[in-house]
N, C-alpha and C. Protein backbone atom coordinates (compact mmCIF):
# COMPACT_ATOMS: atom_id res chain seq x y z
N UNK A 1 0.84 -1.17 0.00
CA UNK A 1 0.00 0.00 0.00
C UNK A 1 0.89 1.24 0.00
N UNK A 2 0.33 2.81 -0.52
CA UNK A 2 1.00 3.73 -0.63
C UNK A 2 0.65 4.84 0.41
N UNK A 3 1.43 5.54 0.82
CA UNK A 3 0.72 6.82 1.40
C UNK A 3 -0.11 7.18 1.04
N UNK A 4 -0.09 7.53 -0.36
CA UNK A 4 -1.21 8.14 -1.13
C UNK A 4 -2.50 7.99 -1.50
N UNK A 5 -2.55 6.98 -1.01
CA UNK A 5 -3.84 5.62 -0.28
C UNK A 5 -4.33 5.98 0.46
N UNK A 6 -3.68 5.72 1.58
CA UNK A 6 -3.82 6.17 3.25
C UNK A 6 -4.28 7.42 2.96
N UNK A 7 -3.78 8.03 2.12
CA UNK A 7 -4.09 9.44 2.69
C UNK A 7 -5.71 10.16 2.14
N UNK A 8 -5.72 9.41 0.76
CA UNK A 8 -7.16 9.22 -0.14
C UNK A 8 -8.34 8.69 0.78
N UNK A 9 -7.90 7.74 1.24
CA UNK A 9 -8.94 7.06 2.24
C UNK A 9 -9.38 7.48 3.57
N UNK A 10 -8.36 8.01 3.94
CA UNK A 10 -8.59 9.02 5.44
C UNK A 10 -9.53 9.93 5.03
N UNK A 11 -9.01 10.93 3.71
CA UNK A 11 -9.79 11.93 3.67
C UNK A 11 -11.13 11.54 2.82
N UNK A 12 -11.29 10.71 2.47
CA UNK A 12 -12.85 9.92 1.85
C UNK A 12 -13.45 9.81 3.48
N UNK A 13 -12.53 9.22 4.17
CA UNK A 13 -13.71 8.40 5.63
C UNK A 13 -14.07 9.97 6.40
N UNK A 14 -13.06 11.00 6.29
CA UNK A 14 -13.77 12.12 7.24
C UNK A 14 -14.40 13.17 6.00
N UNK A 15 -15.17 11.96 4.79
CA UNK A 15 -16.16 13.13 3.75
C UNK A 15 -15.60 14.49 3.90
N UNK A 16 -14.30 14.70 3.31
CA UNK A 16 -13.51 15.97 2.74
C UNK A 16 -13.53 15.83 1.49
N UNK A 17 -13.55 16.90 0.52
CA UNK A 17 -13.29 17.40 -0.86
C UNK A 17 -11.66 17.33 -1.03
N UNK A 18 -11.52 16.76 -2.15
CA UNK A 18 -10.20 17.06 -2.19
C UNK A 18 -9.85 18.71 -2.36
N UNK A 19 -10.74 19.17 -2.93
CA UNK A 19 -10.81 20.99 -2.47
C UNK A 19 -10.54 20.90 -1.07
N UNK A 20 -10.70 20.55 -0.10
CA UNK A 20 -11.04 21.29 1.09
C UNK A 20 -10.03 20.85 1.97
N UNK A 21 -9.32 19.55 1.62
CA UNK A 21 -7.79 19.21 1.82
C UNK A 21 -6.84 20.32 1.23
N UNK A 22 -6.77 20.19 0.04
CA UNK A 22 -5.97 20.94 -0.76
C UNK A 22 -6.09 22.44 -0.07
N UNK A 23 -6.99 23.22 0.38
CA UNK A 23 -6.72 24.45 0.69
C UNK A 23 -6.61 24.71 2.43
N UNK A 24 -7.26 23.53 2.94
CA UNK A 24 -6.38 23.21 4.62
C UNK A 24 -5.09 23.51 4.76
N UNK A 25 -4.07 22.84 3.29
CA UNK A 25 -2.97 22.11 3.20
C UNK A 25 -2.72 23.20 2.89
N UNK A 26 -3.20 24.29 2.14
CA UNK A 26 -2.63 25.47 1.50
C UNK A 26 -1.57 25.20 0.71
N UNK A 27 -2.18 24.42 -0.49
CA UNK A 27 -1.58 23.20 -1.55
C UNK A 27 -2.86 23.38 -2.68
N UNK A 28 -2.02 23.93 -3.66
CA UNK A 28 -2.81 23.84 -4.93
C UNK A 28 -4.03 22.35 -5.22
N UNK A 29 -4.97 22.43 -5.90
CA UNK A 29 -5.71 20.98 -5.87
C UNK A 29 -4.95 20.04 -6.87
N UNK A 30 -3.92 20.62 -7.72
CA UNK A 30 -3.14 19.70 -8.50
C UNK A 30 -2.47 19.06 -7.76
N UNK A 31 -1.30 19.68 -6.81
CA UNK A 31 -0.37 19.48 -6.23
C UNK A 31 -0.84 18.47 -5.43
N UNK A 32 -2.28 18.44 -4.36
CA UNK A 32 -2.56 17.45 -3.69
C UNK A 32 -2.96 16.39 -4.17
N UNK A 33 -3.57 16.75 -5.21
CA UNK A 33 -3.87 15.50 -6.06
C UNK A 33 -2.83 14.52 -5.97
N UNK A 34 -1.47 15.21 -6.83
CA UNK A 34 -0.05 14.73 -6.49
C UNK A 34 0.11 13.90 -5.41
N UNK A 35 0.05 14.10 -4.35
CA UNK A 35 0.21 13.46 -2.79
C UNK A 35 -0.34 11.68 -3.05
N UNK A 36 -1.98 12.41 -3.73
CA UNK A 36 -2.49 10.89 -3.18
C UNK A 36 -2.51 9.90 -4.26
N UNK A 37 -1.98 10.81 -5.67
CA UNK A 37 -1.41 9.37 -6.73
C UNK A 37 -0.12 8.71 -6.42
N UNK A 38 0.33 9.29 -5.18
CA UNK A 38 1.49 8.28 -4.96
C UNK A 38 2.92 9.19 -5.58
N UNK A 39 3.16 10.75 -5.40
CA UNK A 39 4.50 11.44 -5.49
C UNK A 39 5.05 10.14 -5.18
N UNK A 40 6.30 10.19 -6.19
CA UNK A 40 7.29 9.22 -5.66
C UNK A 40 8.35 9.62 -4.83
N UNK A 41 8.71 10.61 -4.61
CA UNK A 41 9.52 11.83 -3.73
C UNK A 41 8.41 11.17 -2.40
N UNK A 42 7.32 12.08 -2.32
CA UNK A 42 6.44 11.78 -0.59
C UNK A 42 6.44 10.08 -0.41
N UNK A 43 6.68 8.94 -1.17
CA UNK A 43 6.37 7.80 -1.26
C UNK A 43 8.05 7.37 -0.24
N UNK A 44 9.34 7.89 -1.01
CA UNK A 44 10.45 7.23 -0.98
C UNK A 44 11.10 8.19 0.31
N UNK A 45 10.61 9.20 0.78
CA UNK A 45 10.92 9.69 2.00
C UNK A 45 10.43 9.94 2.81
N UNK A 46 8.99 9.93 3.12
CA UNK A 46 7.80 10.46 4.04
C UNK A 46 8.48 9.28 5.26
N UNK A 47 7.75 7.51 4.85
CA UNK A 47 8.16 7.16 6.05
C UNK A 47 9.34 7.05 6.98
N UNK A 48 10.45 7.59 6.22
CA UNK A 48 11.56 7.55 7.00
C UNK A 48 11.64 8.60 8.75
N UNK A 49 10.60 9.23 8.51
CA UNK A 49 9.85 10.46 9.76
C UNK A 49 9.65 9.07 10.98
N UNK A 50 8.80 8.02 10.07
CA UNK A 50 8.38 7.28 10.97
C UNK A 50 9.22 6.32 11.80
N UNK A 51 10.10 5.97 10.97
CA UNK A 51 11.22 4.66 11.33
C UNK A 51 12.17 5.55 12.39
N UNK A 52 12.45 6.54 12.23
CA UNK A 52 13.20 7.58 12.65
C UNK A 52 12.56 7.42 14.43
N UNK A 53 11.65 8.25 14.32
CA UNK A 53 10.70 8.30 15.55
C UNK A 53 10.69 6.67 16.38
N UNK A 54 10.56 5.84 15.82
CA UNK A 54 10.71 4.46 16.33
C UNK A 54 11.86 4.53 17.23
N UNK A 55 12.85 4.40 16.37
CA UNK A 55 14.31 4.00 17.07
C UNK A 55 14.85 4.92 17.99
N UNK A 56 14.02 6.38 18.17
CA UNK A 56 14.81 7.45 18.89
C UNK A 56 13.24 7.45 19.60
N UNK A 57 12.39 6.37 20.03
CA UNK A 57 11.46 6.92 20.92
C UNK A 57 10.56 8.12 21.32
N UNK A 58 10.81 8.07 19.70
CA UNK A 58 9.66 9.86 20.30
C UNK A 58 8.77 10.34 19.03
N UNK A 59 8.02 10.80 19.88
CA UNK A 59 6.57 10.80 18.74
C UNK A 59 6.96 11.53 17.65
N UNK A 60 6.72 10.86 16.52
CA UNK A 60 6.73 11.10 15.27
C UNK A 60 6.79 12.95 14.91
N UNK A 61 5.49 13.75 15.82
CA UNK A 61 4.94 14.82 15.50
C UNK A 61 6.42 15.53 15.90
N UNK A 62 7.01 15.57 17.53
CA UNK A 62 7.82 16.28 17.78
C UNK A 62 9.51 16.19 16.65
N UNK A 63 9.90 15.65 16.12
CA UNK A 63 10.60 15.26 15.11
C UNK A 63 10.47 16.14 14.24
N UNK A 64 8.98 16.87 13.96
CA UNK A 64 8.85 17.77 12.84
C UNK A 64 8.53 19.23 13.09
N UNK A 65 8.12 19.72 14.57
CA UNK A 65 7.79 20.59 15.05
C UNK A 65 7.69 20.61 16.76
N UNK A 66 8.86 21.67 17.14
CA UNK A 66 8.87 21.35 18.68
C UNK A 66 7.51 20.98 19.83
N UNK A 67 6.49 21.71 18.93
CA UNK A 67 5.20 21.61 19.81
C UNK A 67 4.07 20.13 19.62
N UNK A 68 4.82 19.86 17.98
CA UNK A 68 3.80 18.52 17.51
C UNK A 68 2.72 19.02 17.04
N UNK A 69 2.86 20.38 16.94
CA UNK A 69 1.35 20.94 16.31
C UNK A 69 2.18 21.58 14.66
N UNK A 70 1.02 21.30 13.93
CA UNK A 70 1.74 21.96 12.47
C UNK A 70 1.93 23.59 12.70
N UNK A 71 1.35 24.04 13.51
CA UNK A 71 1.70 25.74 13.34
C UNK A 71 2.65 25.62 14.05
N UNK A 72 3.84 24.71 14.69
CA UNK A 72 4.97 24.97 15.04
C UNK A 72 5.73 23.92 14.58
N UNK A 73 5.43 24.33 13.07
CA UNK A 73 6.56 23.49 11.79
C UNK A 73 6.61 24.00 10.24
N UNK A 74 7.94 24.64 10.52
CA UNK A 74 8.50 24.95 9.25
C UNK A 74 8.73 27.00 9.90
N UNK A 75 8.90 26.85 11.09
CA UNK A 75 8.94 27.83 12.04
C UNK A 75 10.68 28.48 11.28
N UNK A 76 11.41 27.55 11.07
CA UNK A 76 12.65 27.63 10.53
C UNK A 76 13.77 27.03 9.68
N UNK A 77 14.30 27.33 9.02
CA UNK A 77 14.88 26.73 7.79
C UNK A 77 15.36 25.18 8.66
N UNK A 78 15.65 24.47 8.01
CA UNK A 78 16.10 22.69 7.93
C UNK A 78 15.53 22.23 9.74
N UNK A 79 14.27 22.85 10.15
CA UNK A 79 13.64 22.59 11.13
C UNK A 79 13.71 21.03 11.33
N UNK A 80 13.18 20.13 10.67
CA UNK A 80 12.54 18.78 10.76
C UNK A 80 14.71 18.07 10.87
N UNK A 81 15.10 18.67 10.16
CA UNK A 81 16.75 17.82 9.92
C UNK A 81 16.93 18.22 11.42
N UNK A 82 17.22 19.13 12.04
CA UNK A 82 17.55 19.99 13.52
C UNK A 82 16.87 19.12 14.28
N UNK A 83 15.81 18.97 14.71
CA UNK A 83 14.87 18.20 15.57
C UNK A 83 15.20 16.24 15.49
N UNK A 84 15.84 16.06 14.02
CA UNK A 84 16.08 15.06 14.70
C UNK A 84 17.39 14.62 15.01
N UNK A 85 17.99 15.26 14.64
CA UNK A 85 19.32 15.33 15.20
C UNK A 85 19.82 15.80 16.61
N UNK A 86 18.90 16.06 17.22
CA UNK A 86 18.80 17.05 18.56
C UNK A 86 18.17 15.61 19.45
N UNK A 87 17.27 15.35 18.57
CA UNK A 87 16.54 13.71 19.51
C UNK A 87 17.59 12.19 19.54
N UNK A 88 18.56 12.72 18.01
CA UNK A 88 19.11 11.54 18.41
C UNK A 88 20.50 11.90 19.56
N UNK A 89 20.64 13.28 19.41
CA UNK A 89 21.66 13.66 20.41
C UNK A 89 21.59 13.31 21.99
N UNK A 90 20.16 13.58 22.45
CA UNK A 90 19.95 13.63 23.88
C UNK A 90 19.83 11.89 23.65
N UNK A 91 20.04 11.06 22.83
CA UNK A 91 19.90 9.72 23.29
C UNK A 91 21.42 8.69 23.25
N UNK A 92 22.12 9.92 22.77
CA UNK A 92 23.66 9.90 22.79
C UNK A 92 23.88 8.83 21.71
N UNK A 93 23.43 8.85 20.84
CA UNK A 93 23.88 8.42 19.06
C UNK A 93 24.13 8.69 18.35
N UNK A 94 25.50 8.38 18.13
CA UNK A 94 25.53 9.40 17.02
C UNK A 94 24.78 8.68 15.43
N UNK A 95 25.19 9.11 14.29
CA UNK A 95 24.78 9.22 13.51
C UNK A 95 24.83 7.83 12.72
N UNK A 96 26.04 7.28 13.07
CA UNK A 96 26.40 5.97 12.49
C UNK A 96 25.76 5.26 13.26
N UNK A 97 25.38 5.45 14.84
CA UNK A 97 24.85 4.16 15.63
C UNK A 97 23.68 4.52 15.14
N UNK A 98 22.89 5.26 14.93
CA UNK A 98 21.15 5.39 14.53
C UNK A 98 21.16 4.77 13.27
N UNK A 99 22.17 5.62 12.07
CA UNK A 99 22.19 4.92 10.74
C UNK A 99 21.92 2.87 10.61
N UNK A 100 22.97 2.66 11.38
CA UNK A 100 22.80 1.30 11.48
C UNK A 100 21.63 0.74 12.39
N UNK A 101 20.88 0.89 13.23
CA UNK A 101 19.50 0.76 13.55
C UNK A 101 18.49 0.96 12.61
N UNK A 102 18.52 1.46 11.58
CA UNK A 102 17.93 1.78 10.63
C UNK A 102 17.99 1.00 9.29
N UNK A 103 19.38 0.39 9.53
CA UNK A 103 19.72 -0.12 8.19
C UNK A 103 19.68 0.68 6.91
N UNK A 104 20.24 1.76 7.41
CA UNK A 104 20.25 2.91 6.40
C UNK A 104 21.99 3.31 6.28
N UNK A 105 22.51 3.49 5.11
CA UNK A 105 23.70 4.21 4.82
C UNK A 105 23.32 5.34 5.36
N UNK A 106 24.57 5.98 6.23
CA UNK A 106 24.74 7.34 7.19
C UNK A 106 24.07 8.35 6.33
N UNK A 107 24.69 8.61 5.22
CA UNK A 107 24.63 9.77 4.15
C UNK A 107 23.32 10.05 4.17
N UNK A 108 22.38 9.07 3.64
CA UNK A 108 20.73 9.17 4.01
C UNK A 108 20.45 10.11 5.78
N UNK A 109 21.07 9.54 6.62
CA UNK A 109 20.70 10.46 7.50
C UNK A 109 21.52 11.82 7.72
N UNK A 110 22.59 11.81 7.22
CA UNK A 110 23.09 12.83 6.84
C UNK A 110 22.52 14.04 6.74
N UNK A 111 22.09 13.46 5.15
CA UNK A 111 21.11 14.19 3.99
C UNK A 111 19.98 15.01 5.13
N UNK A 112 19.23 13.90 6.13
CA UNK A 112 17.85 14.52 6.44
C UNK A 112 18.41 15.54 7.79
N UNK A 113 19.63 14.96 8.34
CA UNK A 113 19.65 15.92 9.47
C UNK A 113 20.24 17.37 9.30
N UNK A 114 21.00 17.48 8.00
CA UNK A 114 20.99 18.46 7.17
C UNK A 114 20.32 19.35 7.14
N UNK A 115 18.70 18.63 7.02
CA UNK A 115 17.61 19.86 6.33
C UNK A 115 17.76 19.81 4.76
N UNK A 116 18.20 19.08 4.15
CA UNK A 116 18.50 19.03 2.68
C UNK A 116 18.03 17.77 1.90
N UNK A 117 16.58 17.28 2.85
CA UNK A 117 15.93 15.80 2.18
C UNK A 117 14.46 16.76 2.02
N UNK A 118 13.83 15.79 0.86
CA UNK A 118 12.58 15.96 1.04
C UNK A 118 11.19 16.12 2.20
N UNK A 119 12.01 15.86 3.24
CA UNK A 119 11.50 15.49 4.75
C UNK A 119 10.61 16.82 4.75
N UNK A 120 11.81 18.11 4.33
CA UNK A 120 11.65 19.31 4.88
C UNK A 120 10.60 19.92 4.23
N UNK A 121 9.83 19.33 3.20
CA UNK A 121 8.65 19.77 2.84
C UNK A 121 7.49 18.93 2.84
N UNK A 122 7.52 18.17 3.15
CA UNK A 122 6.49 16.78 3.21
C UNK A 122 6.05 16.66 4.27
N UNK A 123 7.06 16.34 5.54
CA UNK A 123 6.86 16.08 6.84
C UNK A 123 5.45 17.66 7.57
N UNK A 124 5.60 18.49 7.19
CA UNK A 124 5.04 19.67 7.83
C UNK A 124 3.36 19.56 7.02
N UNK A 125 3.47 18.99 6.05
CA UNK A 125 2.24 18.87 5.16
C UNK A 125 1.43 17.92 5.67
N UNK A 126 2.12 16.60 5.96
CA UNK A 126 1.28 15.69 6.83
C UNK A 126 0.68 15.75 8.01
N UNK A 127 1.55 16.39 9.15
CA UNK A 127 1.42 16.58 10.15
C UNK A 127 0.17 17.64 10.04
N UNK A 128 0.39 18.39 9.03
CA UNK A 128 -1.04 19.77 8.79
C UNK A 128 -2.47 18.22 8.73
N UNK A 129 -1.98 17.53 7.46
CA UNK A 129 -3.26 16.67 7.25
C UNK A 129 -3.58 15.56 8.35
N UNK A 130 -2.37 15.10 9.47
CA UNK A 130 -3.33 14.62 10.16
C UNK A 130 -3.85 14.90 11.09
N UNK A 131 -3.91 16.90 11.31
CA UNK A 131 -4.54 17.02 12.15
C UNK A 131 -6.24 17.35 11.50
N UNK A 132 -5.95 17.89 10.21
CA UNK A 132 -7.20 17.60 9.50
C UNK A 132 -8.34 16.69 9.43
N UNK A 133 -7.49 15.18 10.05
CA UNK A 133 -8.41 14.34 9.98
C UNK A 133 -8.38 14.02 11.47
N UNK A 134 -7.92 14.48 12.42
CA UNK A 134 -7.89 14.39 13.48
C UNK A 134 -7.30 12.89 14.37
N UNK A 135 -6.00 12.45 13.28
CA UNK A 135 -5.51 11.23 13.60
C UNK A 135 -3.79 11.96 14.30
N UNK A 136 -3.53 10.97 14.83
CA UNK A 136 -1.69 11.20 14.78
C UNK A 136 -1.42 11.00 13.55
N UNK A 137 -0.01 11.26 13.17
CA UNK A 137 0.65 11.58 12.07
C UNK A 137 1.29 9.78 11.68
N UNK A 138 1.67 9.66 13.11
CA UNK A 138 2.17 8.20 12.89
C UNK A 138 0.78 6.92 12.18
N UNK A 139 0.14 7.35 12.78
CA UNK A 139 -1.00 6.74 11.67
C UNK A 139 -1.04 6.69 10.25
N UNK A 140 -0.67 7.58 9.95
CA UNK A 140 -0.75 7.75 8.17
C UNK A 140 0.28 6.68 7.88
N UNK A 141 1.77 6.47 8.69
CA UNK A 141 2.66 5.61 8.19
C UNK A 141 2.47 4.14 8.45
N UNK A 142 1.68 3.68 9.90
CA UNK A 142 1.85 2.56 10.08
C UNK A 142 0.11 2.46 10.51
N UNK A 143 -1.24 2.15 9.45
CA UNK A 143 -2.37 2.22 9.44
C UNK A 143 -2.18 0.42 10.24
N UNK A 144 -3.86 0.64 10.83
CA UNK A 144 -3.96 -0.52 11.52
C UNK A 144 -2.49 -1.48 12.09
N UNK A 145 -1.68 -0.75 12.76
CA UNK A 145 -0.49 -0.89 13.39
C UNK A 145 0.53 -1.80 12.11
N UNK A 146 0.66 -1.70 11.37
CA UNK A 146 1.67 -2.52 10.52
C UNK A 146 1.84 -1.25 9.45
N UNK A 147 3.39 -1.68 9.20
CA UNK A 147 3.88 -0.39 8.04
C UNK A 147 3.43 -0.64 6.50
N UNK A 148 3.62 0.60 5.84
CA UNK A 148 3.11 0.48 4.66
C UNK A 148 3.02 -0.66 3.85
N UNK A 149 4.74 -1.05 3.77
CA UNK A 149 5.08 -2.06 2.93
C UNK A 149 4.66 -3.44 3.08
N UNK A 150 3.42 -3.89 4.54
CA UNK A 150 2.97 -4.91 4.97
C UNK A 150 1.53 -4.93 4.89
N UNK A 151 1.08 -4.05 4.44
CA UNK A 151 -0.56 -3.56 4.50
C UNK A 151 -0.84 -3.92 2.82
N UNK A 152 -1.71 -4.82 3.09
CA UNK A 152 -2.36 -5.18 1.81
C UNK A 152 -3.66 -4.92 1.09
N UNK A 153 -4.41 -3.93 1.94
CA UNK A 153 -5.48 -3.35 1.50
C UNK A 153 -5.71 -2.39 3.08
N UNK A 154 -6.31 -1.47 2.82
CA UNK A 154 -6.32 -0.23 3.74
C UNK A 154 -8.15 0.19 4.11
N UNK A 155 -9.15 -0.55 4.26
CA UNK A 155 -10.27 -0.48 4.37
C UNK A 155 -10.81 1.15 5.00
């Protein structure tokens, strides 16, 4: 299953317009459209917010905005890279010990703690939409508790 699923279907079950997403999101109706055919950009970096949050114990939301609320995200340039590099700091990891919990080459986290991944525009968009639908954010990644890549239909 895709985000872009999850995210079609959330906003079908709380009877939203894709108008009425799209201008929540303060996102053109093309652009959102975009989102829920499955961007391959929001597809190949969105859940990494989530896996992230796993291994460093902390809710998904704060990772992207100090408060966990979307009006306190995107407060400042490479915000979402800062926040998690700050979470994996106070857990005294560095970059290679998280990388390898992850099974991710460093550079990938590199890249996001940077502020220089796609994170930095995606992550603040979701967090807007799942308060739209009035879910956690970690929901969108791991629906009915199993991750995307294990979900075989999304009811």
């Amino acid at each position: 299953m895709k985000l872009g699923d999850v995210l079609r279907k959330e906003r079908e079950r709380k009877k939203l317009t894709v108008e009425d997403v799209a201008a929540k999101l303060g996102l053109s109706i093309e652009d959102y459209k975009m989102l829920e055919s499955g961007d391959l950009t929001l597809e190949e970096w969105a859940t990494s917010v989530a896996e992230i949050a796993i291994k460093l114990s902390t809710p998904t939301s704060r990772l992207i905005s100090e408060t966990g609320k979307s009006a306190g995200a995107r407060l400042r340039d490479r915000q979402c890279g800062q926040l998690i590099a700050k979470h994996r700091l106070r857990r005294e990891l560095s970059q290679e010990d998280l990388a390898g919990q992850l099974a991710w080459p460093v550079e990938r986290l590199a890249l996001i703690e940077s502020g220089s991944s796609p994170l930095e525009h995606y992550t603040p968009l979701l967090l807007r939409f799942a308060e739209v639908i009035d879910q956690p954010i970690f929901n969108l990644f791991y629906p009915c508790d199993l991750p995307l890549a294990q979900l075989k239909d999304y009811p």
